[in-house]
Structures are given as C-alpha cells and as structure tokens.
C-alpha atoms as a PDB file:
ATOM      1  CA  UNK A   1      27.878 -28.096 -17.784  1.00  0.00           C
ATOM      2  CA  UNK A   2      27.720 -24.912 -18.826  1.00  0.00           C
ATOM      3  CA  UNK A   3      25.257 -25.625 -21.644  1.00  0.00           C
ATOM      4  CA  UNK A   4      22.933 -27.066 -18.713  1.00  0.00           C
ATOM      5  CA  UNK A   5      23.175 -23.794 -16.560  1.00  0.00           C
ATOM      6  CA  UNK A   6      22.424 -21.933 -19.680  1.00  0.00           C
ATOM      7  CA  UNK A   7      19.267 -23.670 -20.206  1.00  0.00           C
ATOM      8  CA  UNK A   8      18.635 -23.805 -16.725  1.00  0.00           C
ATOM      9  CA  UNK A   9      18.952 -19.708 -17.042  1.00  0.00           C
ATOM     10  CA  UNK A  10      16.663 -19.524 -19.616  1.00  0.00           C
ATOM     11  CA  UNK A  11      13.793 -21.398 -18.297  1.00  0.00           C
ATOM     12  CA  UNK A  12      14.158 -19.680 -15.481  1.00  0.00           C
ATOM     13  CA  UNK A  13      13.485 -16.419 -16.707  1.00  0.00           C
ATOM     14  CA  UNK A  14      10.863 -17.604 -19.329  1.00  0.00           C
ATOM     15  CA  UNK A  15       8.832 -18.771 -16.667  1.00  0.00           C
ATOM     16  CA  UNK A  16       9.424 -15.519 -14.560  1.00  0.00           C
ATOM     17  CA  UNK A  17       8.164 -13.327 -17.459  1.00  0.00           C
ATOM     18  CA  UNK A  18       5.512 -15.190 -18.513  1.00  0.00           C
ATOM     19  CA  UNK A  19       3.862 -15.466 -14.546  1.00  0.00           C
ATOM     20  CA  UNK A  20       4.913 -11.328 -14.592  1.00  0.00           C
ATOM     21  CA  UNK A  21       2.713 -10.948 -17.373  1.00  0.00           C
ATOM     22  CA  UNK A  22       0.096 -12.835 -16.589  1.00  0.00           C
ATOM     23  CA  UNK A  23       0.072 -10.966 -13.276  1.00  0.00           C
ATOM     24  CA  UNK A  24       0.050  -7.489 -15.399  1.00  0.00           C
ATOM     25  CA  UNK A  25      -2.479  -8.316 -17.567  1.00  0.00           C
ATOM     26  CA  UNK A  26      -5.215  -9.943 -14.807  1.00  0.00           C
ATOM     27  CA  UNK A  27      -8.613  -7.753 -14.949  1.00  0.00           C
ATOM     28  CA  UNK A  28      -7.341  -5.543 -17.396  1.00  0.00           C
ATOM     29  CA  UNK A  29     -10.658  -6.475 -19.250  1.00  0.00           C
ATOM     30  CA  UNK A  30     -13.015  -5.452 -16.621  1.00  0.00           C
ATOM     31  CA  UNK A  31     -14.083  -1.858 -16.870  1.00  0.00           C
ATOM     32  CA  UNK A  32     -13.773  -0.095 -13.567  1.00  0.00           C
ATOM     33  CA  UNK A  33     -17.383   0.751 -11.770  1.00  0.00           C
ATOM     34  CA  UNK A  34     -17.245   4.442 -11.263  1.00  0.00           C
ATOM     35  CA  UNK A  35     -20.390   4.524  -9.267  1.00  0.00           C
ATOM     36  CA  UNK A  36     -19.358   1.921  -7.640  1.00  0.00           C
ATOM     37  CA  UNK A  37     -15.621   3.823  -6.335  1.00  0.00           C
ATOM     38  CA  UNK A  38     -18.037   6.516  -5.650  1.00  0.00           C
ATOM     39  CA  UNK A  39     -19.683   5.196  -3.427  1.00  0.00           C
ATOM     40  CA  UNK A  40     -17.186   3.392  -1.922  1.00  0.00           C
ATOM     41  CA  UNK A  41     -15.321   6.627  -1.356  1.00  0.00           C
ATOM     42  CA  UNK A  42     -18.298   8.463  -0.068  1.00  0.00           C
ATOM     43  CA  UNK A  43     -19.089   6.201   2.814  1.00  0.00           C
ATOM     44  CA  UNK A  44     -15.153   6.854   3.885  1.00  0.00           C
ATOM     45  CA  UNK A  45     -15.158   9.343   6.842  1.00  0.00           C
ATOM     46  CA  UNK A  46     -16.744  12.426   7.366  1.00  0.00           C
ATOM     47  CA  UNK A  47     -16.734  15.479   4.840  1.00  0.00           C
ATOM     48  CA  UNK A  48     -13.990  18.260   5.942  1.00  0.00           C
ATOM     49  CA  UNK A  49     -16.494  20.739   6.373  1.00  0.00           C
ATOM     50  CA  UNK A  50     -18.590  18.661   8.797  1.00  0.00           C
ATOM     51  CA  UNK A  51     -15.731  18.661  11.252  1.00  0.00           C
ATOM     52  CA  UNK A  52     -16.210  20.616  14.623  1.00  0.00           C
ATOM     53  CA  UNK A  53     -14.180  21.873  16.798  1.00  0.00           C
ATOM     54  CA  UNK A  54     -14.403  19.122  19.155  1.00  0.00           C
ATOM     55  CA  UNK A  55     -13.358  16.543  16.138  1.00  0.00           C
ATOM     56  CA  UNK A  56     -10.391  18.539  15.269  1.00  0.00           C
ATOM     57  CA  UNK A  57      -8.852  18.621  18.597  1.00  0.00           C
ATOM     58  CA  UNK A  58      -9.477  15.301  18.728  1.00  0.00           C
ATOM     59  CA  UNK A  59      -7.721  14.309  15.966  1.00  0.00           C
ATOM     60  CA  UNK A  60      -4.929  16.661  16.503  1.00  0.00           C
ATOM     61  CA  UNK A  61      -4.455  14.919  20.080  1.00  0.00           C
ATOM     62  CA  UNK A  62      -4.401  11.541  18.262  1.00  0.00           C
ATOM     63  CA  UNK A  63      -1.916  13.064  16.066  1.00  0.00           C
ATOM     64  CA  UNK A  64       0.342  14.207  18.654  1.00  0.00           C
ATOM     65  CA  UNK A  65       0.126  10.610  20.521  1.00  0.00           C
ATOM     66  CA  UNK A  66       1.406   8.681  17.287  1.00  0.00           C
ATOM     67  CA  UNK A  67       4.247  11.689  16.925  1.00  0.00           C
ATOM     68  CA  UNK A  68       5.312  10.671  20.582  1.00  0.00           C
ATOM     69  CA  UNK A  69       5.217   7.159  19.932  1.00  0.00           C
ATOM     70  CA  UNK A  70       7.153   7.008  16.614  1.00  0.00           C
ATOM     71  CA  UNK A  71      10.108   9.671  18.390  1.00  0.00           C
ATOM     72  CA  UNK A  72       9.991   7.418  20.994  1.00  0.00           C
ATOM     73  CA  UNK A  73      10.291   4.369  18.952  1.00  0.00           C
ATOM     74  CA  UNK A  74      12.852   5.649  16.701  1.00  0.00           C
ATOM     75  CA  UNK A  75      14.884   6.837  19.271  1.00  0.00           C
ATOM     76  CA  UNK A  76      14.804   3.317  21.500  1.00  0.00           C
ATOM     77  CA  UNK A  77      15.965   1.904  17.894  1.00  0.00           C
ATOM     78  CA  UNK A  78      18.473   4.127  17.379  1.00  0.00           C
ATOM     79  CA  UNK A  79      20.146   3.821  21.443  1.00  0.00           C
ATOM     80  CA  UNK A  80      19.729  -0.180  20.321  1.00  0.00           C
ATOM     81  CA  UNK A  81      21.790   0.161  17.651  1.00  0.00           C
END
C-alpha cells in the first residue's frame, strides 16, 4: 500500500513539473517586438504634460469617488464581520 502511494506521489509530481516547465518555457523563443510595445504604449492615454487643468480636476474627482467607495466598502465589510 504504501509502495502504491509512493508511486502515486511520484507521478504526481513528475507530471506537475513537467506541465510547470512547459508553462515556463512557452515563447521564450520569440524575440519581443520593441516597436511593436512602443507603440502599443504610446497609443495608452494622454502624455502628462498635455493634461489641463480641467483633466486634472477631473481625475482628482474620480479619484476621490473610488476613495469613498472603497472606505465605504471596507467599512460595510468590516461592521459585517
């Protein structure tokens, strides 16, 4: 019986490292495309400096409305508990 678990144990774990390093090791020979991040990066938001005024009390207001929310939230979790 405990010859069975044993092997049992050991296939086990076999398979789990082999699947974890076939999982590490998947598009490791690609090379990354550099222009292509770039770009990707670029067309993400706006550039600080072309922020106005306008935009960054906007954004501080949105700010200020998630704050509320998550003290609110964290305080109905913690009167739950």
């Amino acid at each position: 019986m405990a010859r069975n678990n044993f092997e049992v144990s050991l296939l086990f774990w076999t398979l789990f490292l082999v699947i974890l390093l076939q999982i590490g090791c998947l598009g490791k020979d690609e090379e990354p495309d550099l222009k292509e991040e770039n770009e990707k990066n670029n067309t993400i938001g706006k550039n600080i400096e072309d922020y106005n005024e306008a935009d960054l009390r906007k954004l501080l207001d949105q700010w200020e409305v998630s704050t509320n929310m998550l003290i609110s939230l964290a305080e109905s979790v913690q009167t739950y508990h």
